[in-house]
PDB file of N, CA and C in Angstrom:
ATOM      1  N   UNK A   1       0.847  -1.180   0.000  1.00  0.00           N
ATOM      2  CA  UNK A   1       0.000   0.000   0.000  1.00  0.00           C
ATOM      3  C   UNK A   1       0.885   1.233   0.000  1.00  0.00           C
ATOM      4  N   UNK A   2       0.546   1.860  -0.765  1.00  0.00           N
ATOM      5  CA  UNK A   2       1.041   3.411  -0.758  1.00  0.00           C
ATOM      6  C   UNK A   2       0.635   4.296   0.144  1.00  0.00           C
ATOM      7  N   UNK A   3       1.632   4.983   1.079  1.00  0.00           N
ATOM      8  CA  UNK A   3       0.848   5.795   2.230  1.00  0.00           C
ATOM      9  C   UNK A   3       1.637   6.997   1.656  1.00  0.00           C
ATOM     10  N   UNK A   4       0.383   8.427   2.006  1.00  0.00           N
ATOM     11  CA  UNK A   4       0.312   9.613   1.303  1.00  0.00           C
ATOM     12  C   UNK A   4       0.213  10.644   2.729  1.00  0.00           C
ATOM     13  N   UNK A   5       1.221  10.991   2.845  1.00  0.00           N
ATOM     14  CA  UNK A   5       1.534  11.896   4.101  1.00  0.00           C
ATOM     15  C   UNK A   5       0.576  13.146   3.980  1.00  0.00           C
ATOM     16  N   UNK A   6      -0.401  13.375   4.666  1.00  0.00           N
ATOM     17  CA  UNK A   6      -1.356  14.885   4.762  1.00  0.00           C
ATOM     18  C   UNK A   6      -1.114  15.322   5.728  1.00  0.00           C
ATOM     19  N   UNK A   7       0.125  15.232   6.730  1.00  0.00           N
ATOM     20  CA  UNK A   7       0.205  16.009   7.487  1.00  0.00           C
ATOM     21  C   UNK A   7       1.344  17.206   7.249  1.00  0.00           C
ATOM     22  N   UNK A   8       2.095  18.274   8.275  1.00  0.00           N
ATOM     23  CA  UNK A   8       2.848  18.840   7.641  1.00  0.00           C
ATOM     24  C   UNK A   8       4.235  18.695   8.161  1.00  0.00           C
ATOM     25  N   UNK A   9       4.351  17.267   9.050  1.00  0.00           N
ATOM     26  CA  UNK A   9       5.440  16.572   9.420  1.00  0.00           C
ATOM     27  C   UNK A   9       5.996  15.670   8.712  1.00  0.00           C
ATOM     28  N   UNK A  10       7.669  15.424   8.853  1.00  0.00           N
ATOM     29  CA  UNK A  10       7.731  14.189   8.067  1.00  0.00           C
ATOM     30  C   UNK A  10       7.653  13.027   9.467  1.00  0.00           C
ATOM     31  N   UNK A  11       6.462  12.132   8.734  1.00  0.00           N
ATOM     32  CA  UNK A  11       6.359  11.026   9.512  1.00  0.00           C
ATOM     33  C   UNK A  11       7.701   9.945  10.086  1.00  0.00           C
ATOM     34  N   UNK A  12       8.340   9.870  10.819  1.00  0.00           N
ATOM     35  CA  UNK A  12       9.127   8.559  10.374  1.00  0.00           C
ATOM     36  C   UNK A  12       8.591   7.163  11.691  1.00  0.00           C
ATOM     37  N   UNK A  13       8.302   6.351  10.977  1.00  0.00           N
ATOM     38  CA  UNK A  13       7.952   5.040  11.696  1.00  0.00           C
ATOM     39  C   UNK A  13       8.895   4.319  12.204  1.00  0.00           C
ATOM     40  N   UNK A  14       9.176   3.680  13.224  1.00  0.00           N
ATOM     41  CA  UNK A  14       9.885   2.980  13.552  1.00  0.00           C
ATOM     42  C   UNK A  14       9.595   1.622  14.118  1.00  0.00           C
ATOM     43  N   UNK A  15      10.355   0.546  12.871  1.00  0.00           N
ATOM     44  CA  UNK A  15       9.755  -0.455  12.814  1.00  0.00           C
ATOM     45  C   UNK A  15       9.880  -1.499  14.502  1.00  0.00           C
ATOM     46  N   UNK A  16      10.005  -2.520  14.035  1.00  0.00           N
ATOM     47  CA  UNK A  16      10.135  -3.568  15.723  1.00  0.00           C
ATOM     48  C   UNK A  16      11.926  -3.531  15.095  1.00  0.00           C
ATOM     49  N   UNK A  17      12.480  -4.165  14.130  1.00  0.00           N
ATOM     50  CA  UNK A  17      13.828  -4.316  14.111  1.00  0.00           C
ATOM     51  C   UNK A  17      14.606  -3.082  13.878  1.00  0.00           C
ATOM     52  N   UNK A  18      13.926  -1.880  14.483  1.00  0.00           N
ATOM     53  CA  UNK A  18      14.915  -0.445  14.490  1.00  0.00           C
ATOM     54  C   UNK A  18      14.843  -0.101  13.038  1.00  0.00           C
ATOM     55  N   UNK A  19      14.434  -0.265  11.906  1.00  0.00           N
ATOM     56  CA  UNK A  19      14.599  -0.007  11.210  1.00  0.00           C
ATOM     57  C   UNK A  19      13.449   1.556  10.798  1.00  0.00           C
ATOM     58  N   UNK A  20      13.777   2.806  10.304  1.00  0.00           N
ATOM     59  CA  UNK A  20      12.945   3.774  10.860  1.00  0.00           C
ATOM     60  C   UNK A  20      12.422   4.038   9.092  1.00  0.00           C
ATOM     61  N   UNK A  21      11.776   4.267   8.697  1.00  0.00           N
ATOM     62  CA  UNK A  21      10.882   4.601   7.359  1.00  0.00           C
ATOM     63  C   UNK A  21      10.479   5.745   7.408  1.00  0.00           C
ATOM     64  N   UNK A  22      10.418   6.754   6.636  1.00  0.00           N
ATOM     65  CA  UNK A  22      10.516   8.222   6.945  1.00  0.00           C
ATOM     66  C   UNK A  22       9.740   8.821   5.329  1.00  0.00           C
ATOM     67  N   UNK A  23       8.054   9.056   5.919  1.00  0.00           N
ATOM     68  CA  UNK A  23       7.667   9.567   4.730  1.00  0.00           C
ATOM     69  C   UNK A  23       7.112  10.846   4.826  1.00  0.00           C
ATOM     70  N   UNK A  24       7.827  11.653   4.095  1.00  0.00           N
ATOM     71  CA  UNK A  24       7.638  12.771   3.364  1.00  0.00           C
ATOM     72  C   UNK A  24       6.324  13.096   3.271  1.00  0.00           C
ATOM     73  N   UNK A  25       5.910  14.336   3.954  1.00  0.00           N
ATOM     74  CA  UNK A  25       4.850  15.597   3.630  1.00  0.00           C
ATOM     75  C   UNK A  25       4.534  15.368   2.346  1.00  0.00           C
ATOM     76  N   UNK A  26       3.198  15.477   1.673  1.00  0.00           N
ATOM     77  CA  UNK A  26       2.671  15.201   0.125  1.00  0.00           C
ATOM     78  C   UNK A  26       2.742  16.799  -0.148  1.00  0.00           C
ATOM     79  N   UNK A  27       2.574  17.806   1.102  1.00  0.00           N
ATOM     80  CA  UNK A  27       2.290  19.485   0.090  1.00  0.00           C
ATOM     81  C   UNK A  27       0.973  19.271   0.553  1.00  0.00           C
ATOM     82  N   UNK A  28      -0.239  18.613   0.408  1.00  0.00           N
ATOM     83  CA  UNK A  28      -1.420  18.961   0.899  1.00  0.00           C
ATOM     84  C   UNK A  28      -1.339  18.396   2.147  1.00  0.00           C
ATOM     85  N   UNK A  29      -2.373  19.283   2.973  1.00  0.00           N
ATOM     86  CA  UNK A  29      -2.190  19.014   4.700  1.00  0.00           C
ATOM     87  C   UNK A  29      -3.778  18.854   5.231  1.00  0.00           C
ATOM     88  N   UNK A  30      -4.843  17.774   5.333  1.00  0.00           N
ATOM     89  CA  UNK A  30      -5.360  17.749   5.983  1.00  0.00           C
ATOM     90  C   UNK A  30      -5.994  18.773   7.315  1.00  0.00           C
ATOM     91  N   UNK A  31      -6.532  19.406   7.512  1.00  0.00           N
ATOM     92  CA  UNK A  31      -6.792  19.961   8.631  1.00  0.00           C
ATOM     93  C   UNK A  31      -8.757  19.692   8.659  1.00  0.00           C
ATOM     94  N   UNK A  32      -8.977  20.234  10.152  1.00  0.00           N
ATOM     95  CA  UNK A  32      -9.900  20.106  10.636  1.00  0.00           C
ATOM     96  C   UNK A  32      -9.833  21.534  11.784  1.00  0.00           C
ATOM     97  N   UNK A  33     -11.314  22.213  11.545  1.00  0.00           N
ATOM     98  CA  UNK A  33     -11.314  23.667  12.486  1.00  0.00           C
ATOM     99  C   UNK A  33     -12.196  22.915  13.812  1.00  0.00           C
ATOM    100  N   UNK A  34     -11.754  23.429  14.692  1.00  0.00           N
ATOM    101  CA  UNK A  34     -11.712  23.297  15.991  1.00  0.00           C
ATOM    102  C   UNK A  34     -11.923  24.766  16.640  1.00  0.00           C
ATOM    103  N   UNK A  35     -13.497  23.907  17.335  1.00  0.00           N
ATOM    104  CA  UNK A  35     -14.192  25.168  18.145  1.00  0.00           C
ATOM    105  C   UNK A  35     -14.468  24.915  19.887  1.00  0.00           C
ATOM    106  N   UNK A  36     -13.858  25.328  20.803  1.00  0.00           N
ATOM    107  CA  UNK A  36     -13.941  24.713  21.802  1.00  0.00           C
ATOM    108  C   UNK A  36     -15.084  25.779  22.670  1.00  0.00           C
ATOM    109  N   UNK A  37     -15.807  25.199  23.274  1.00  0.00           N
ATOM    110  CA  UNK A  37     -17.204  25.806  24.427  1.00  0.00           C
ATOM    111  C   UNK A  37     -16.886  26.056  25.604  1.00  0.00           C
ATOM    112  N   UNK A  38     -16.931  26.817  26.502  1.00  0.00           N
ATOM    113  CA  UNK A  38     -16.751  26.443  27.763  1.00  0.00           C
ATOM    114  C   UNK A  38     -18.369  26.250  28.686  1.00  0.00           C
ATOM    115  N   UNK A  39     -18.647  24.770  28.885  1.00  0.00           N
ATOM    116  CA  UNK A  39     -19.985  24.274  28.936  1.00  0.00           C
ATOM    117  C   UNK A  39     -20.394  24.543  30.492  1.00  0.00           C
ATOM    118  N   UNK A  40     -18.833  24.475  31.614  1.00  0.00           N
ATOM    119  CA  UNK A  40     -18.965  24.282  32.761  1.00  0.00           C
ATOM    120  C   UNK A  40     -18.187  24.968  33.794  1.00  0.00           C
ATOM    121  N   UNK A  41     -17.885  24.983  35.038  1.00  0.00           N
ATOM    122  CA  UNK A  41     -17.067  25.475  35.901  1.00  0.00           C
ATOM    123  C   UNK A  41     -16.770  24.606  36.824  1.00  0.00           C
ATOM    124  N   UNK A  42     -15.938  23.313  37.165  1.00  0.00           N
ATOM    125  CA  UNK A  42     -15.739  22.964  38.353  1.00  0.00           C
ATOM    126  C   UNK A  42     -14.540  23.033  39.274  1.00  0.00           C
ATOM    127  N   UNK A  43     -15.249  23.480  40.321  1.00  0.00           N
ATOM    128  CA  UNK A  43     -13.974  23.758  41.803  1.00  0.00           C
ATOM    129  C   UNK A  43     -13.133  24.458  41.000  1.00  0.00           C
ATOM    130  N   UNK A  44     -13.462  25.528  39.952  1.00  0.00           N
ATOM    131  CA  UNK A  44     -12.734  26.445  39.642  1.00  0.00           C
ATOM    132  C   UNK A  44     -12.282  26.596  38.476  1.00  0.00           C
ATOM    133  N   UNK A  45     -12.671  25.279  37.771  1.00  0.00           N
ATOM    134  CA  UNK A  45     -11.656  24.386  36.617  1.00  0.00           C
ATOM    135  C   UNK A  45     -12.626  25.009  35.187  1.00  0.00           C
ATOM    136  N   UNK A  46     -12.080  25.745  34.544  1.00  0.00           N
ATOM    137  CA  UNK A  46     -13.269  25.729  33.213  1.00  0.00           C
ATOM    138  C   UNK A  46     -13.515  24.346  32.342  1.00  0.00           C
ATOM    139  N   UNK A  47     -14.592  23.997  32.149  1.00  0.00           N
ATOM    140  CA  UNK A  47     -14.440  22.599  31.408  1.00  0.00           C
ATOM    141  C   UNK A  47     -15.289  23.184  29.928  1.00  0.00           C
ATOM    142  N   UNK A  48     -14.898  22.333  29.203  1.00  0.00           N
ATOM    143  CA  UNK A  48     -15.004  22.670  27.443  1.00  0.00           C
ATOM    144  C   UNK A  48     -15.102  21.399  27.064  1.00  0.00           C
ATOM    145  N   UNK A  49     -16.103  21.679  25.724  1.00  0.00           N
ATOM    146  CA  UNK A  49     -16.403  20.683  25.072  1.00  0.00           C
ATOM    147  C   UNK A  49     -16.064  21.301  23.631  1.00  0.00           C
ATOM    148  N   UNK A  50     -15.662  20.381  22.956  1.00  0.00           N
ATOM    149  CA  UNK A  50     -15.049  20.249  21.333  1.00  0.00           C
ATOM    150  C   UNK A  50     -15.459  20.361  20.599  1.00  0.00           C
ATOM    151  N   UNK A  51     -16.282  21.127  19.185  1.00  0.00           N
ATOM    152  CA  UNK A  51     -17.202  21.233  17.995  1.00  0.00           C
ATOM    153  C   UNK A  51     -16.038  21.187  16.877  1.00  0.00           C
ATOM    154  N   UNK A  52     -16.171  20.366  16.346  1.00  0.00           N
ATOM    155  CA  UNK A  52     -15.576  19.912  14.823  1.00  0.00           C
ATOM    156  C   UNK A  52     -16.380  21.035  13.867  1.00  0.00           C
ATOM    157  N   UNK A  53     -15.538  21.708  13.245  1.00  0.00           N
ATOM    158  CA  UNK A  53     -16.315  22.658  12.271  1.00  0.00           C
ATOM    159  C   UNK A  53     -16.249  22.346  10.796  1.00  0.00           C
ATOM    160  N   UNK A  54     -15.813  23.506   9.867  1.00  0.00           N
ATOM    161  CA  UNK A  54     -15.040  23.009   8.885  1.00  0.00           C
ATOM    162  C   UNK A  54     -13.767  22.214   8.429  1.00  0.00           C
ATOM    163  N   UNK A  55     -13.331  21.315   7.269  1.00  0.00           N
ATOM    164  CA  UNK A  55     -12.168  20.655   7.321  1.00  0.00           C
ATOM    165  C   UNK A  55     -11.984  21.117   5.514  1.00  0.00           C
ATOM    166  N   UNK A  56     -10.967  21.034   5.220  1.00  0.00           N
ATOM    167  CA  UNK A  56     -10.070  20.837   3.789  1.00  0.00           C
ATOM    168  C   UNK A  56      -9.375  19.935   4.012  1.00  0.00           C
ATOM    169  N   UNK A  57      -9.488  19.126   2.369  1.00  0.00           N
ATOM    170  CA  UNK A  57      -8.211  18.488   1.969  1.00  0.00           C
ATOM    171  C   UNK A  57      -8.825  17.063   2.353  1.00  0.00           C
ATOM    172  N   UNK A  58      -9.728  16.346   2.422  1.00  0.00           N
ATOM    173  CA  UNK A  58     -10.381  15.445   2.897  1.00  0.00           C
ATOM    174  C   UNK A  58     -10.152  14.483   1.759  1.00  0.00           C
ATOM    175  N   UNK A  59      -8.820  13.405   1.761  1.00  0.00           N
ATOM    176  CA  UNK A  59      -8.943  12.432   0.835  1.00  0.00           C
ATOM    177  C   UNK A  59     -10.015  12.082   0.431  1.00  0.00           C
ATOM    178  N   UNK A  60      -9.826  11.646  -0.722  1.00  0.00           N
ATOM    179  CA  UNK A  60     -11.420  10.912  -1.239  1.00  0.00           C
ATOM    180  C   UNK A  60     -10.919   9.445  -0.590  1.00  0.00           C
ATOM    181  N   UNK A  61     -12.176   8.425  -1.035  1.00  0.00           N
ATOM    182  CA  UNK A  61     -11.683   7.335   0.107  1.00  0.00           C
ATOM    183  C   UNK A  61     -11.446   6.222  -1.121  1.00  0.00           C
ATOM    184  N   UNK A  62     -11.676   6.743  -2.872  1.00  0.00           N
ATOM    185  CA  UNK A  62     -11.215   5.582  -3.219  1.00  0.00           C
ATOM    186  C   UNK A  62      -9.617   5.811  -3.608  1.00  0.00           C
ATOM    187  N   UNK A  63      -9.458   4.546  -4.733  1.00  0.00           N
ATOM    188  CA  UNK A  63      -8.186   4.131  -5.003  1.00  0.00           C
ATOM    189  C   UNK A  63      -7.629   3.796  -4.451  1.00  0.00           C
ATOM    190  N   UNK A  64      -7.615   2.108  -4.497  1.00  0.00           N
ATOM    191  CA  UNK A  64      -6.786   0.936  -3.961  1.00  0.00           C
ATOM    192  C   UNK A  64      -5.678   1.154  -3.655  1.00  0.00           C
ATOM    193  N   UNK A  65      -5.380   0.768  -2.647  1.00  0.00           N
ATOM    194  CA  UNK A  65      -3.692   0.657  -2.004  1.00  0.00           C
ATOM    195  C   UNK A  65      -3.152   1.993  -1.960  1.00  0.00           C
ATOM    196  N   UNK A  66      -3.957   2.831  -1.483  1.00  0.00           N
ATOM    197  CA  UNK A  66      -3.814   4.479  -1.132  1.00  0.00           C
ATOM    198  C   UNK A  66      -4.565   4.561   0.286  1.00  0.00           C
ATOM    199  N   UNK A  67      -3.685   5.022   1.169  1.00  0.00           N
ATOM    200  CA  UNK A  67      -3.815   5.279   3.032  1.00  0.00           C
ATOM    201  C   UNK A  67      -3.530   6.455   2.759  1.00  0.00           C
ATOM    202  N   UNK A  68      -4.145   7.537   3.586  1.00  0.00           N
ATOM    203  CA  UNK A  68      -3.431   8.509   3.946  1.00  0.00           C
ATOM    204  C   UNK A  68      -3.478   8.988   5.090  1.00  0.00           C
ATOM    205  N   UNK A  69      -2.088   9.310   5.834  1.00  0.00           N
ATOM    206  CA  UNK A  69      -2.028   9.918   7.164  1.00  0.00           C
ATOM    207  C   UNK A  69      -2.169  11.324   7.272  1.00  0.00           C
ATOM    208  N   UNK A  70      -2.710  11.069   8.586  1.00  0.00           N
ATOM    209  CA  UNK A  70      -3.787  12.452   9.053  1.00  0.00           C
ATOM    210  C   UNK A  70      -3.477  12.386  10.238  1.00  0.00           C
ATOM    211  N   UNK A  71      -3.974  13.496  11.009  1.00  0.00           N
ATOM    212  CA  UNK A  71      -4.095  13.761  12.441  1.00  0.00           C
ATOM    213  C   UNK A  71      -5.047  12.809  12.977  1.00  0.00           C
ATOM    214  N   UNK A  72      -5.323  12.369  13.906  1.00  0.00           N
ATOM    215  CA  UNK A  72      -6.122  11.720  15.538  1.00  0.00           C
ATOM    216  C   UNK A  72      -7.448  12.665  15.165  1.00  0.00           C
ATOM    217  N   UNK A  73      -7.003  13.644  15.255  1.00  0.00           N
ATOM    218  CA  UNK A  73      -8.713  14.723  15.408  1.00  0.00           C
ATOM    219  C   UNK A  73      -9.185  14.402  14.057  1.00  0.00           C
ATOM    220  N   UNK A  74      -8.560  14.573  13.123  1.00  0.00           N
ATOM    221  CA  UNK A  74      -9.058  14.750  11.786  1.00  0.00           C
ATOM    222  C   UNK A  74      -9.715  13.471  11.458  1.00  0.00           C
ATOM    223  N   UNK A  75      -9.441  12.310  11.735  1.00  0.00           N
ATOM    224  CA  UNK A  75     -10.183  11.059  11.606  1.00  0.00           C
ATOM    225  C   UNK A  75     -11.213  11.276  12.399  1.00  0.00           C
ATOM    226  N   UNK A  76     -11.131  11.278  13.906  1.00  0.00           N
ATOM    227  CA  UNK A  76     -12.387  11.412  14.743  1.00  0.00           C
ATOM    228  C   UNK A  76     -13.337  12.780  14.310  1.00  0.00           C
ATOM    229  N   UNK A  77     -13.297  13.503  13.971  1.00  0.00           N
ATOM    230  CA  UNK A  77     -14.490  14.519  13.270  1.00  0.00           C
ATOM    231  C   UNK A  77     -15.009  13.902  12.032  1.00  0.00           C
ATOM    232  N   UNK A  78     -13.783  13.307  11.030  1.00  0.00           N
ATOM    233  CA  UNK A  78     -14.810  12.329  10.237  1.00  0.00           C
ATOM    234  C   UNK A  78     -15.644  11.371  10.341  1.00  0.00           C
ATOM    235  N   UNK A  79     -14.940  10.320  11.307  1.00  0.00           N
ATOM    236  CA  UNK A  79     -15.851   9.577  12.150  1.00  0.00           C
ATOM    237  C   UNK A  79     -17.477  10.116  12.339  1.00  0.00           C
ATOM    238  N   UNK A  80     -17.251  11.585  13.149  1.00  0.00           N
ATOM    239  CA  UNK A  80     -18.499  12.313  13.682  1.00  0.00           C
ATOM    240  C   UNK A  80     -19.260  12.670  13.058  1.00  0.00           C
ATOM    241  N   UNK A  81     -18.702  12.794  11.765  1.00  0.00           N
ATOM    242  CA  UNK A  81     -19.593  13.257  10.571  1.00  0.00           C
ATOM    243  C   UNK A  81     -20.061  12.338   9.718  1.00  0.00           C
ATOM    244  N   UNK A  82     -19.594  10.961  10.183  1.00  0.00           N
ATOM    245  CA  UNK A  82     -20.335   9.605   9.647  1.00  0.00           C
ATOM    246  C   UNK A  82     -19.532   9.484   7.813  1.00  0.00           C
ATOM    247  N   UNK A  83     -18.299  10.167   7.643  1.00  0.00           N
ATOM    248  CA  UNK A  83     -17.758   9.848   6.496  1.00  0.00           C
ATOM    249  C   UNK A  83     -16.875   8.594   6.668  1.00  0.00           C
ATOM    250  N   UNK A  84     -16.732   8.517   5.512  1.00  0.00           N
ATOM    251  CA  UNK A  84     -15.602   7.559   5.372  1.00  0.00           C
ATOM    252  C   UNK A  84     -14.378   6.999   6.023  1.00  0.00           C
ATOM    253  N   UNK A  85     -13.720   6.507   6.819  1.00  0.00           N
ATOM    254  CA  UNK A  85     -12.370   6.466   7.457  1.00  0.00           C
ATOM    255  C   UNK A  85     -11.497   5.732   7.360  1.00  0.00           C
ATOM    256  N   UNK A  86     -12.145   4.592   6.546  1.00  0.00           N
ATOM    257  CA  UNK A  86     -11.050   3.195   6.223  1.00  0.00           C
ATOM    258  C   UNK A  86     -10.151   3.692   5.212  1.00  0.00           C
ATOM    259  N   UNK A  87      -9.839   4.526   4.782  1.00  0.00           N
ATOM    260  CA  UNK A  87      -8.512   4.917   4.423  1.00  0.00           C
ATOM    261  C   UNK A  87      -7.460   6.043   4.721  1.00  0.00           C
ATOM    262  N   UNK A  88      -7.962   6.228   6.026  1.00  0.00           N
ATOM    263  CA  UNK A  88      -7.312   6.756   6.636  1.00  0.00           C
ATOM    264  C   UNK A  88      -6.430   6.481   7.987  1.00  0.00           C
ATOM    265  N   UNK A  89      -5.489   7.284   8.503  1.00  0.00           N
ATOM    266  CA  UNK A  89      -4.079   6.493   9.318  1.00  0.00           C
ATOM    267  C   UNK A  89      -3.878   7.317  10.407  1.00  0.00           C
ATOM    268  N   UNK A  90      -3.443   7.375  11.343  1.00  0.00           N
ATOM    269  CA  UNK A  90      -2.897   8.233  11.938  1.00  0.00           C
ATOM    270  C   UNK A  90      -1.573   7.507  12.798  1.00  0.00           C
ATOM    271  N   UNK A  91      -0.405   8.863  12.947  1.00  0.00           N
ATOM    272  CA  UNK A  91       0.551   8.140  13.247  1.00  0.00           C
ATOM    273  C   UNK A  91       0.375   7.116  14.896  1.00  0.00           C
ATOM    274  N   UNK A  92       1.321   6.146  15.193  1.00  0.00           N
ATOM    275  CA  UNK A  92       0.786   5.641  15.898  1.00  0.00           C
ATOM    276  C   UNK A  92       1.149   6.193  17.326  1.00  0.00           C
ATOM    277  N   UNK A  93       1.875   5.323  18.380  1.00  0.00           N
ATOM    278  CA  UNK A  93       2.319   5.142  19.628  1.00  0.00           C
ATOM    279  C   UNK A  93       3.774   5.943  19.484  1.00  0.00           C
ATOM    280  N   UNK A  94       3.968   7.025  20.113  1.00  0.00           N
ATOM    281  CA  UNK A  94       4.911   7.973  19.668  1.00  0.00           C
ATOM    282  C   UNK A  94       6.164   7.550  20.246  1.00  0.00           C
ATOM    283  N   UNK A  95       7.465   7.669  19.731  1.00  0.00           N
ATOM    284  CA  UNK A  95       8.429   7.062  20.138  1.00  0.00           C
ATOM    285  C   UNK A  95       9.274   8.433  20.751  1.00  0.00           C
ATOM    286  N   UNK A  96      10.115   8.615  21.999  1.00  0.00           N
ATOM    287  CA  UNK A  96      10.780   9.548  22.330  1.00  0.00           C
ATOM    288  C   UNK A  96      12.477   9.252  22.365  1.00  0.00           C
ATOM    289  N   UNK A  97      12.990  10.006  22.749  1.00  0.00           N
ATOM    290  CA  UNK A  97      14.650   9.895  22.801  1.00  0.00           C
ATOM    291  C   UNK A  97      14.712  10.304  24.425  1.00  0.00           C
ATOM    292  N   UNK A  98      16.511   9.881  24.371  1.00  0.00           N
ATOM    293  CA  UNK A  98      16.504   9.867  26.254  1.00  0.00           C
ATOM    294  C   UNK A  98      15.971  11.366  26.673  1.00  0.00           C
ATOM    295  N   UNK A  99      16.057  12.702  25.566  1.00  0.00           N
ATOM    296  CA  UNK A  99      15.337  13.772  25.937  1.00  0.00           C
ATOM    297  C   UNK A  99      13.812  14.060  26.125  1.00  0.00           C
ATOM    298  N   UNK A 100      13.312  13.299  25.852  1.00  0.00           N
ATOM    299  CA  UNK A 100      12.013  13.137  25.344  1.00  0.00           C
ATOM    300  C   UNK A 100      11.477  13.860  23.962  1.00  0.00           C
ATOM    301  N   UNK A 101      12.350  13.657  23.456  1.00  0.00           N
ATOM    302  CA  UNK A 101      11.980  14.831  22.650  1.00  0.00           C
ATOM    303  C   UNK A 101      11.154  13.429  21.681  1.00  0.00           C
ATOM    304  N   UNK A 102       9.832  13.937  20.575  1.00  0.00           N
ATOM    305  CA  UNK A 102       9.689  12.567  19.616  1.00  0.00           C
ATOM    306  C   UNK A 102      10.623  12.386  18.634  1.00  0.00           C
ATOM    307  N   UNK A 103      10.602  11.291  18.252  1.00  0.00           N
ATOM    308  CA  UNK A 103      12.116  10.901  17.234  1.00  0.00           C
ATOM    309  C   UNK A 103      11.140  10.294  16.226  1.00  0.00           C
ATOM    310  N   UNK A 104      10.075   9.414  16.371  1.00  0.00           N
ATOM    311  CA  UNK A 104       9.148   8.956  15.709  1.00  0.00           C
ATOM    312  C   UNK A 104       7.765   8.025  16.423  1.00  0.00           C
ATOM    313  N   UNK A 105       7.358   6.952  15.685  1.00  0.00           N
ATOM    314  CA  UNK A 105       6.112   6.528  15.964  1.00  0.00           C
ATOM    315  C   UNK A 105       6.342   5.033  15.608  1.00  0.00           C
ATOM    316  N   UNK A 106       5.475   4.607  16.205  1.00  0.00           N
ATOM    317  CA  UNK A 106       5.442   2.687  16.021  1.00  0.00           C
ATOM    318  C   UNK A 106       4.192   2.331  15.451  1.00  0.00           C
ATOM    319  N   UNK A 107       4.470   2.225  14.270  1.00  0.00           N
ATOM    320  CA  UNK A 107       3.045   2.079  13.321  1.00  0.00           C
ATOM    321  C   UNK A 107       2.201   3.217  13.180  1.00  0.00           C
ATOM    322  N   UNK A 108       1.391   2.691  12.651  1.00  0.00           N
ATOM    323  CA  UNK A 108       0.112   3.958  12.445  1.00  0.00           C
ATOM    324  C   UNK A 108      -0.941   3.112  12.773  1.00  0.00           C
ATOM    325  N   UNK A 109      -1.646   4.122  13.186  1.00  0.00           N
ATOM    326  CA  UNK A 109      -3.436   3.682  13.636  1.00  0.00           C
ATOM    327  C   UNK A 109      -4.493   3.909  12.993  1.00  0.00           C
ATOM    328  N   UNK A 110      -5.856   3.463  12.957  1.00  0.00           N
ATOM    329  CA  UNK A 110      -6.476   3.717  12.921  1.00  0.00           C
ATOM    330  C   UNK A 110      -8.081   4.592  13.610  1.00  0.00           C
TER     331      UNK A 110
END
């Protein structure tokens, strides 16, 4: 399968035998607008709830052996909006260095 980077990072995966795969930004970037509420107040705390608004750049979902990675949010607002998602990825379980800084990811998710 061909995976088509929509984010505006370069992904790099890192496999189980260390081996790290590093794919390249496509130029188009997925996004999703994000509207947050503040619904509540507790013991001081403002609490907010999340409204998925507008999005661009929304792969289409055909053509075989085409994934494309996206953000966590950007799948779950599609989800919410009852579109399509089986061809879509998000990076997975984030990998850090002794700084913590991320170095990469262990698979991608769904």
């Amino acid at each position: 399968m061909e995976f088509i980077n929509m984010t505006p990072h370069v992904i790099n995966i890192i496999k189980d035998n260390g081996e790290v795969m590093e794919i390249l930004p496509s130029g188009e970037v997925a996004r999703i607008e994000v509207r947050r509420h503040q619904v509540d107040t507790i013991n001081g705390i403002d609490i907010f709830e999340t409204e998925y608004r507008d999005y661009n750049n929304y792969p289409p979902p055909y053509g075989h052996n085409k994934g494309y990675i996206v953000s966590r949010m950007f799948i779950e607002a599609m989800k919410e909006k009852a579109w399509c998602t089986d061809h879509l990825y998000a990076p997975g379980e984030l990998v850090r260095n002794e700084e913590g800084i991320v170095i990469g990811c262990k698979g991608l998710s769904k």
